[in-house]
C-alpha atoms as a PDB file:
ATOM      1  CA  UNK A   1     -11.572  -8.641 -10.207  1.00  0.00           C
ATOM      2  CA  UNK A   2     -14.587 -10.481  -9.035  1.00  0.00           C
ATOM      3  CA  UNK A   3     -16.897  -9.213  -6.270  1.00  0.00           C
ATOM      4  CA  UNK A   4     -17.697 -11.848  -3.942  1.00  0.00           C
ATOM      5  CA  UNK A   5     -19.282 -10.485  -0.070  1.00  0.00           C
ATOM      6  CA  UNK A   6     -21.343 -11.625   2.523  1.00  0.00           C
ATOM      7  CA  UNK A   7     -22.362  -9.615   5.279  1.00  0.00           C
ATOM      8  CA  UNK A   8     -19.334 -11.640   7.433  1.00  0.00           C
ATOM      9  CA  UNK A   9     -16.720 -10.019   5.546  1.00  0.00           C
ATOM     10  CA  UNK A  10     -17.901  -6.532   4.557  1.00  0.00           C
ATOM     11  CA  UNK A  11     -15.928  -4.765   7.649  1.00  0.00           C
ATOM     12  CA  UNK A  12     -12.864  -6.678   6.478  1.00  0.00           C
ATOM     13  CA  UNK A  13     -13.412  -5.125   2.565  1.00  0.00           C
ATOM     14  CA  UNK A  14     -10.335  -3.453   0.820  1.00  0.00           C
ATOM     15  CA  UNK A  15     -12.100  -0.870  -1.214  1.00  0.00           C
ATOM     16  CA  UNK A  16      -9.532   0.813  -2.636  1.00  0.00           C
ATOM     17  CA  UNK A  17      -8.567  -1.553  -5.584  1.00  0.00           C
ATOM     18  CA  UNK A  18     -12.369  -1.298  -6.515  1.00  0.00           C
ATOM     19  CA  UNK A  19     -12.726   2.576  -6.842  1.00  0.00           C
ATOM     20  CA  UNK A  20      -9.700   1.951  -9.493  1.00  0.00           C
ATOM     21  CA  UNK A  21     -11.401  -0.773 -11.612  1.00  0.00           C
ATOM     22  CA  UNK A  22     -12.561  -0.176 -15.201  1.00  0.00           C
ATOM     23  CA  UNK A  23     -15.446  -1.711 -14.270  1.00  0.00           C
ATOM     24  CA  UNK A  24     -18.984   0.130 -12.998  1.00  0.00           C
ATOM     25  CA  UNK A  25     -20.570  -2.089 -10.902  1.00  0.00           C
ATOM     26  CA  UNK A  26     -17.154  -3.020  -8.782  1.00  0.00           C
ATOM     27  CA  UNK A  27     -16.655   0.943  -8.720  1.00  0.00           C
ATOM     28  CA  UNK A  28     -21.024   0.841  -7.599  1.00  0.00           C
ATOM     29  CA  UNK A  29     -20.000  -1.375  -4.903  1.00  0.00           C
ATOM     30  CA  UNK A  30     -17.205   0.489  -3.637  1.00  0.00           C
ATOM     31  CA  UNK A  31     -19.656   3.452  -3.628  1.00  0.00           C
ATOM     32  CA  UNK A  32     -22.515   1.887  -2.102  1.00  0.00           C
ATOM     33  CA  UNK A  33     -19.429   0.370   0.701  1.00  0.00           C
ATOM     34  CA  UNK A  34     -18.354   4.097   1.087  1.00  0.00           C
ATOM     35  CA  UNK A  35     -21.815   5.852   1.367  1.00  0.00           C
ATOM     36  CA  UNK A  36     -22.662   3.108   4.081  1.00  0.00           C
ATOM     37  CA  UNK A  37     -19.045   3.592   5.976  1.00  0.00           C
ATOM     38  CA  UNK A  38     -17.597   6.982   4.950  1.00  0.00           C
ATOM     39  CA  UNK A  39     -13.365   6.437   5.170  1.00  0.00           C
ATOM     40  CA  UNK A  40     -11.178   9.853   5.411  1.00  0.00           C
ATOM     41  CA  UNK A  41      -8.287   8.152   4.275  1.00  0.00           C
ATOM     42  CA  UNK A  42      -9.463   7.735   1.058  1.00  0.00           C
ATOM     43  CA  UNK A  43     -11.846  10.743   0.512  1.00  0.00           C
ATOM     44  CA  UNK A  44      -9.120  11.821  -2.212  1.00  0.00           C
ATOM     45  CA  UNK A  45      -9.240   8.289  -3.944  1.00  0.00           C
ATOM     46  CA  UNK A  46     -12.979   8.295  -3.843  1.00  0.00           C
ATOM     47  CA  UNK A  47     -13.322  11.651  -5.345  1.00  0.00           C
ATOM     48  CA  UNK A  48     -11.075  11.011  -8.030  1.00  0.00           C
ATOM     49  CA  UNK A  49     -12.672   7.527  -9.157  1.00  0.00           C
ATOM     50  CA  UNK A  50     -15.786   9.559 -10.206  1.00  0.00           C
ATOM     51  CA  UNK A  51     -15.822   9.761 -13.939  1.00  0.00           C
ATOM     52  CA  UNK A  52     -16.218  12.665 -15.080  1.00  0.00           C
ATOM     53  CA  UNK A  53     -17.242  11.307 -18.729  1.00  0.00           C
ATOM     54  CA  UNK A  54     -20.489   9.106 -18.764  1.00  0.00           C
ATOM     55  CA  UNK A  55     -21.226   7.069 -21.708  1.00  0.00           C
ATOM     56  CA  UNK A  56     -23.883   4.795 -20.597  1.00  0.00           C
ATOM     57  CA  UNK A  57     -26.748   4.377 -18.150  1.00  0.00           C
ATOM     58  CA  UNK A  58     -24.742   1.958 -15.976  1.00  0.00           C
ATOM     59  CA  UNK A  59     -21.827   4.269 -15.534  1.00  0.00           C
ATOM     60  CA  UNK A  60     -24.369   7.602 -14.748  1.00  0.00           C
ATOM     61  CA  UNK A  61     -25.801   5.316 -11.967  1.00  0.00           C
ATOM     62  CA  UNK A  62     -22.284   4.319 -11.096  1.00  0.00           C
ATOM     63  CA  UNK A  63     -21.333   7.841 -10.496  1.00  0.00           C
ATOM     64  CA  UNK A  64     -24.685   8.890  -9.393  1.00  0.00           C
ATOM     65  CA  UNK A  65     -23.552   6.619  -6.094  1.00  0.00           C
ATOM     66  CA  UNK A  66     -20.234   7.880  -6.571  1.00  0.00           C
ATOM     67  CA  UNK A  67     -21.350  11.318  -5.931  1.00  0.00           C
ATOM     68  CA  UNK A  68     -23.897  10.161  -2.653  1.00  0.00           C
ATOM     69  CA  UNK A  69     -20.910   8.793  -1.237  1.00  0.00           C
ATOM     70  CA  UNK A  70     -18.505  12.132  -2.133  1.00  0.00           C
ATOM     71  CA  UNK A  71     -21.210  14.114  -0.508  1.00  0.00           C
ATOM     72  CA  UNK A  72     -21.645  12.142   2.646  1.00  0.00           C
ATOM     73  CA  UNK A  73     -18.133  11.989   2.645  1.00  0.00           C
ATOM     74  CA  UNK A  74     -17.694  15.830   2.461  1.00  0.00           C
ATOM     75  CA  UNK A  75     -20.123  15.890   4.882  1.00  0.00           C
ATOM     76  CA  UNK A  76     -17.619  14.445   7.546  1.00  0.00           C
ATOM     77  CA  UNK A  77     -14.532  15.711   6.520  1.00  0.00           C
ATOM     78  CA  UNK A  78     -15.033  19.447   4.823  1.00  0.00           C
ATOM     79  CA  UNK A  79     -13.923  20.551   2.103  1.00  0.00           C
ATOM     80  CA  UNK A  80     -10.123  21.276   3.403  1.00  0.00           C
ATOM     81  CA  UNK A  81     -10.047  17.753   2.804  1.00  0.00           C
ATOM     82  CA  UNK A  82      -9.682  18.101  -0.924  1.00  0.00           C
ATOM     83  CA  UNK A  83      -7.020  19.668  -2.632  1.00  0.00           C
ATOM     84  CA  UNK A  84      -7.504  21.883  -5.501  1.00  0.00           C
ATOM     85  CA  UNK A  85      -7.318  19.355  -8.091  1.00  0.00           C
ATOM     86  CA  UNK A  86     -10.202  17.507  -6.704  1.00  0.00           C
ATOM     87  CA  UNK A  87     -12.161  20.821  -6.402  1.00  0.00           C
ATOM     88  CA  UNK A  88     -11.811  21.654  -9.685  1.00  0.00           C
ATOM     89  CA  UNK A  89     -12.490  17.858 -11.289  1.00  0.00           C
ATOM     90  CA  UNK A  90     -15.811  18.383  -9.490  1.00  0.00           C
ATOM     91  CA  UNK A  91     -16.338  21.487 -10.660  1.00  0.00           C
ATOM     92  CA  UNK A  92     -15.569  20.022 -14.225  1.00  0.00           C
ATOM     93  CA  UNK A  93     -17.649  17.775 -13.927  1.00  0.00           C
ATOM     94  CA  UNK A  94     -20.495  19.889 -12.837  1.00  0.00           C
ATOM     95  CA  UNK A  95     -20.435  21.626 -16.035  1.00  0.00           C
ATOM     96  CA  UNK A  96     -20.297  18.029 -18.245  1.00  0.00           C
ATOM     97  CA  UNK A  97     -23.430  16.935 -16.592  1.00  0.00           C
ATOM     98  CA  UNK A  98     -26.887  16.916 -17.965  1.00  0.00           C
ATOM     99  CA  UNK A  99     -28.753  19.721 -16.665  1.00  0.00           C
ATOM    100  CA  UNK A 100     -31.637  18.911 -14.318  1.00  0.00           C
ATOM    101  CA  UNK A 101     -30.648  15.363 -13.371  1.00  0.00           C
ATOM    102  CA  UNK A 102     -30.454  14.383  -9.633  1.00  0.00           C
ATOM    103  CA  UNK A 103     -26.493  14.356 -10.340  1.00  0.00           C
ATOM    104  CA  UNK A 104     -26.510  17.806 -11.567  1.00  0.00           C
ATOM    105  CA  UNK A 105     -28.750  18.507  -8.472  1.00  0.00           C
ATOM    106  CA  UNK A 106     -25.672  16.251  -6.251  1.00  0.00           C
ATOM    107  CA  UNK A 107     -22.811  18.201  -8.171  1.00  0.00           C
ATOM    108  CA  UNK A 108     -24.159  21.936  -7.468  1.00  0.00           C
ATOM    109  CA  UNK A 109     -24.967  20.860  -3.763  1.00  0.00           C
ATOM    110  CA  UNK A 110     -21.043  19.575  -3.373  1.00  0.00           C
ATOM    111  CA  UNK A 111     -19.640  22.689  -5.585  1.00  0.00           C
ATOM    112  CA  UNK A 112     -21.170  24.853  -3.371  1.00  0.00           C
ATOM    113  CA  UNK A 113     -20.042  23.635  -0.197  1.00  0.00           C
ATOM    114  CA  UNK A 114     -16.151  23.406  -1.595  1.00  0.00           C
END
């Protein structure tokens, strides 16, 4: 999948297949879409494309964006709007983070308000 936006056809963009791709930076802009226009409908999706196993730089940027837009999201929508597997994959992956990171700082903010 190939990631080709102007500004013209941003309100128009399907992010959904994105937050499933394998790769980073179409998950990133997904995030970056999501953090800028939070979507209820896909709160669920959004929290669940958040990997909870980081082996590069790239991907702990990825999900650092991935968890701005979760939090903004949560934000909006509380957290009755997860169920209890998404509570407890972000609780997992609270305790898989590096300690003392701004995600760690972005995971214990969201734990505690779920």
């Amino acid at each position: 999948m190939s990631v080709e936006m102007n500004i013209s056809n941003l309100y128009g963009f399907d992010v959904t297949p994105y937050l499933d791709s394998k790769d980073g930076g179409e998950r990133l802009a997904a995030y970056a879409y999501l953090y800028a226009k939070p979507d209820p409908k896909i709160f669920g999706k959004l929290v669940g494309s958040v990997k909870t196993t980081i082996s590069d730089r790239y991907e702990r940027f990825a999900q650092y964006w991935g968890l701005q837009a979760t939090s903004k999201n949560l934000l909006q929508e509380g957290a009755k709007a997860l169920s209890d597997d998404m509570k407890e994959s972000l609780r997992s992956c609270a305790k898989k983070v590096e300690p003392n990171t701004d995600r760690d700082y972005l995971l214990r903010t969201i734990v505690s308000q779920i």
